[in-house]
C-alpha atoms as a PDB file:
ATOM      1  CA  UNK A   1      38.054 -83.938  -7.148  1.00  0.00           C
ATOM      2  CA  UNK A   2      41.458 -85.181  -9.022  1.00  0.00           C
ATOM      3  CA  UNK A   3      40.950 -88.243  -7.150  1.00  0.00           C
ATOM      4  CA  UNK A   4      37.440 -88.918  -8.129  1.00  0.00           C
ATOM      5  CA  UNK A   5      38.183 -87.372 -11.929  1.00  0.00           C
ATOM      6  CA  UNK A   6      40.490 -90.347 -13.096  1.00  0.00           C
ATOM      7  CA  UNK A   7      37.205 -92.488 -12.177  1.00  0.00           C
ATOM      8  CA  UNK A   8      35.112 -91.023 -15.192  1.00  0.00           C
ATOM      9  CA  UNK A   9      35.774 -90.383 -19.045  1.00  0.00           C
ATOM     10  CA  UNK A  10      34.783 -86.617 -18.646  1.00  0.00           C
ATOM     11  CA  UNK A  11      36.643 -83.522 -18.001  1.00  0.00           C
ATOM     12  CA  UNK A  12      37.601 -82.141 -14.363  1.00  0.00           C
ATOM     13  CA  UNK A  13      35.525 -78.959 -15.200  1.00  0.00           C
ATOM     14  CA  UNK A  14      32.279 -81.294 -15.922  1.00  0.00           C
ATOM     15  CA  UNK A  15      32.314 -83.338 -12.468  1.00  0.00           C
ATOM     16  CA  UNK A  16      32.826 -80.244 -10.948  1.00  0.00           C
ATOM     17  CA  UNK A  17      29.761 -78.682 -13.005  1.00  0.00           C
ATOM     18  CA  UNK A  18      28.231 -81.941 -11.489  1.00  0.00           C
ATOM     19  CA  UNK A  19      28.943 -81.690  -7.986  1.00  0.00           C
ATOM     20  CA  UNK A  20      28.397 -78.211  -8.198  1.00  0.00           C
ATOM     21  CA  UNK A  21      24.827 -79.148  -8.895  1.00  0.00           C
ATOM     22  CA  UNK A  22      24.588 -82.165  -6.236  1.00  0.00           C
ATOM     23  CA  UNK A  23      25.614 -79.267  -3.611  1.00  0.00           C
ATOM     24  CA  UNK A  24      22.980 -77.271  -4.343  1.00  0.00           C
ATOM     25  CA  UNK A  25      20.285 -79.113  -4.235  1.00  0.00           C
ATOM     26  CA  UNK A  26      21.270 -80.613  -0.683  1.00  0.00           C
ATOM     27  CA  UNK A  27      23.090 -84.373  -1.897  1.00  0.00           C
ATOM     28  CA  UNK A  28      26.426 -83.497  -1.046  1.00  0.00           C
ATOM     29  CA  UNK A  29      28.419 -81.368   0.972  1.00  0.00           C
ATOM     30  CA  UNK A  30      31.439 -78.958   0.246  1.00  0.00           C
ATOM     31  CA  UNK A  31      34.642 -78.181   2.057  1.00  0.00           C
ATOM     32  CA  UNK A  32      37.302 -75.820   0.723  1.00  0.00           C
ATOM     33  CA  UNK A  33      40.938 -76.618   2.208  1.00  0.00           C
ATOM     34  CA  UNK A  34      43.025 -74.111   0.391  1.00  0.00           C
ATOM     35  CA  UNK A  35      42.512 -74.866  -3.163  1.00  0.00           C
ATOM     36  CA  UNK A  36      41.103 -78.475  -2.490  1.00  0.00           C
ATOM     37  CA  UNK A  37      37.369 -79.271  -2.213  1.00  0.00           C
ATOM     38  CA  UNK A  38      36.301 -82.182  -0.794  1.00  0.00           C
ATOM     39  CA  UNK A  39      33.355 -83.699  -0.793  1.00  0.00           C
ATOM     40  CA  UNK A  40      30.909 -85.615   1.172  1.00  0.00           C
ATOM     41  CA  UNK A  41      27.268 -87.089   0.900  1.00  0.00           C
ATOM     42  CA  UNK A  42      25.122 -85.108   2.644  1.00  0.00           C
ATOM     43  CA  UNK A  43      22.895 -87.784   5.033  1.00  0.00           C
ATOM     44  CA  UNK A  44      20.049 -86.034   4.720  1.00  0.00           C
ATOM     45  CA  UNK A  45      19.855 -85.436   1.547  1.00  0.00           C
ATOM     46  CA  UNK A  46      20.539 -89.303   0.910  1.00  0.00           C
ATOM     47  CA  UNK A  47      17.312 -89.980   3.127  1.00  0.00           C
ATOM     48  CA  UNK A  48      14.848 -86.938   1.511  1.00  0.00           C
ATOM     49  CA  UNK A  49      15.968 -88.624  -2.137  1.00  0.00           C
ATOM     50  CA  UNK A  50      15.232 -91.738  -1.010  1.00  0.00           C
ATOM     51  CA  UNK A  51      11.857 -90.771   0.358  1.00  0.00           C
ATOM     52  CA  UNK A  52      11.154 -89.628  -3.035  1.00  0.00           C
ATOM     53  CA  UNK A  53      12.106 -92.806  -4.432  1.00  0.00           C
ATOM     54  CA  UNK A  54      10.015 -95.073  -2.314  1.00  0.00           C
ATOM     55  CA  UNK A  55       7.036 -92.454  -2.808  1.00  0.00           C
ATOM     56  CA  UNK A  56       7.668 -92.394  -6.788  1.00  0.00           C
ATOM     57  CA  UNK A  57       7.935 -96.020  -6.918  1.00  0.00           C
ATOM     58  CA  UNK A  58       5.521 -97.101  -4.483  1.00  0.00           C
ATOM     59  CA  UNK A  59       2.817 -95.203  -6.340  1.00  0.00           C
ATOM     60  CA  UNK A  60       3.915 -95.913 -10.185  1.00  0.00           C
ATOM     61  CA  UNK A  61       4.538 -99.243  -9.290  1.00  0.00           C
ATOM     62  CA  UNK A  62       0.944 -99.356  -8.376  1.00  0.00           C
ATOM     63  CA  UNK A  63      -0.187 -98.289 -11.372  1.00  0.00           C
ATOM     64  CA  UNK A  64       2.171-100.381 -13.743  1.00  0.00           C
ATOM     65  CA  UNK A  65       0.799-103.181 -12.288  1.00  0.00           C
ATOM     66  CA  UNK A  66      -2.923-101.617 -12.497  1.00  0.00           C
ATOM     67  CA  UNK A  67      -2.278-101.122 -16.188  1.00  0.00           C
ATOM     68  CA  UNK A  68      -0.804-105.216 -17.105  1.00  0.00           C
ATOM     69  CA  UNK A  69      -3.577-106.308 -15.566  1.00  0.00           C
ATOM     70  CA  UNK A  70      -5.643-104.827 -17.466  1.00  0.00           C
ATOM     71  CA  UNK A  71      -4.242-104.821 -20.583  1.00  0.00           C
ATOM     72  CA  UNK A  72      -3.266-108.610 -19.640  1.00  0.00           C
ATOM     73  CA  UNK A  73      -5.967-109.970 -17.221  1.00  0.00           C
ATOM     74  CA  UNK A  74      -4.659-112.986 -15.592  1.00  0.00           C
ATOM     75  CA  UNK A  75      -6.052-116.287 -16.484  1.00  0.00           C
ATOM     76  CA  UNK A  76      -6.868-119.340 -14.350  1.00  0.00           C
ATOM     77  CA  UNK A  77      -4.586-122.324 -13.870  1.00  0.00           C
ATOM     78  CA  UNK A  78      -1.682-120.181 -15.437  1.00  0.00           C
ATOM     79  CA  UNK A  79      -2.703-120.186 -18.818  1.00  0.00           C
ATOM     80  CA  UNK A  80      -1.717-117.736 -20.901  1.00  0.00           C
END
């Protein structure tokens, strides 16, 4: 984590509140060595949050576009 804390403009205790957080909810992975910690992505973690991505954006996406059209039908020739 001392590595990764000189990346960010926030205290050693809050990236490790953060990747306290990312562990439990399956993102990363821990490792104690002594008093170190390292960390890893967790793989599938990565691919369950990006499931939820495509799913989230695949259907809002949808419906964004459902709404400008009809809040802005198109109009022939390009028109506006």
């Amino acid at each position: 984590m001392t590595e990764l804390s000189g990346h960010f403009a926030v205290s050693r205790s809050a990236i490790s509140q953060h990747l306290l957080l990312l562990s439990e909810v399956g993102l990363v992975s821990a490792r104690k060595d002594g008093r170190n910690r390292y960390y890893s992505l967790d793989a599938a973690g990565m691919v369950r949050l990006r499931e939820e991505f495509d799913s989230f954006w695949t259907n809002e996406l949808d419906l964004l576009v459902a709404d400008a059209g009809r809040l802005h039908p198109p109009t022939s020739q390009g028109k506006i």
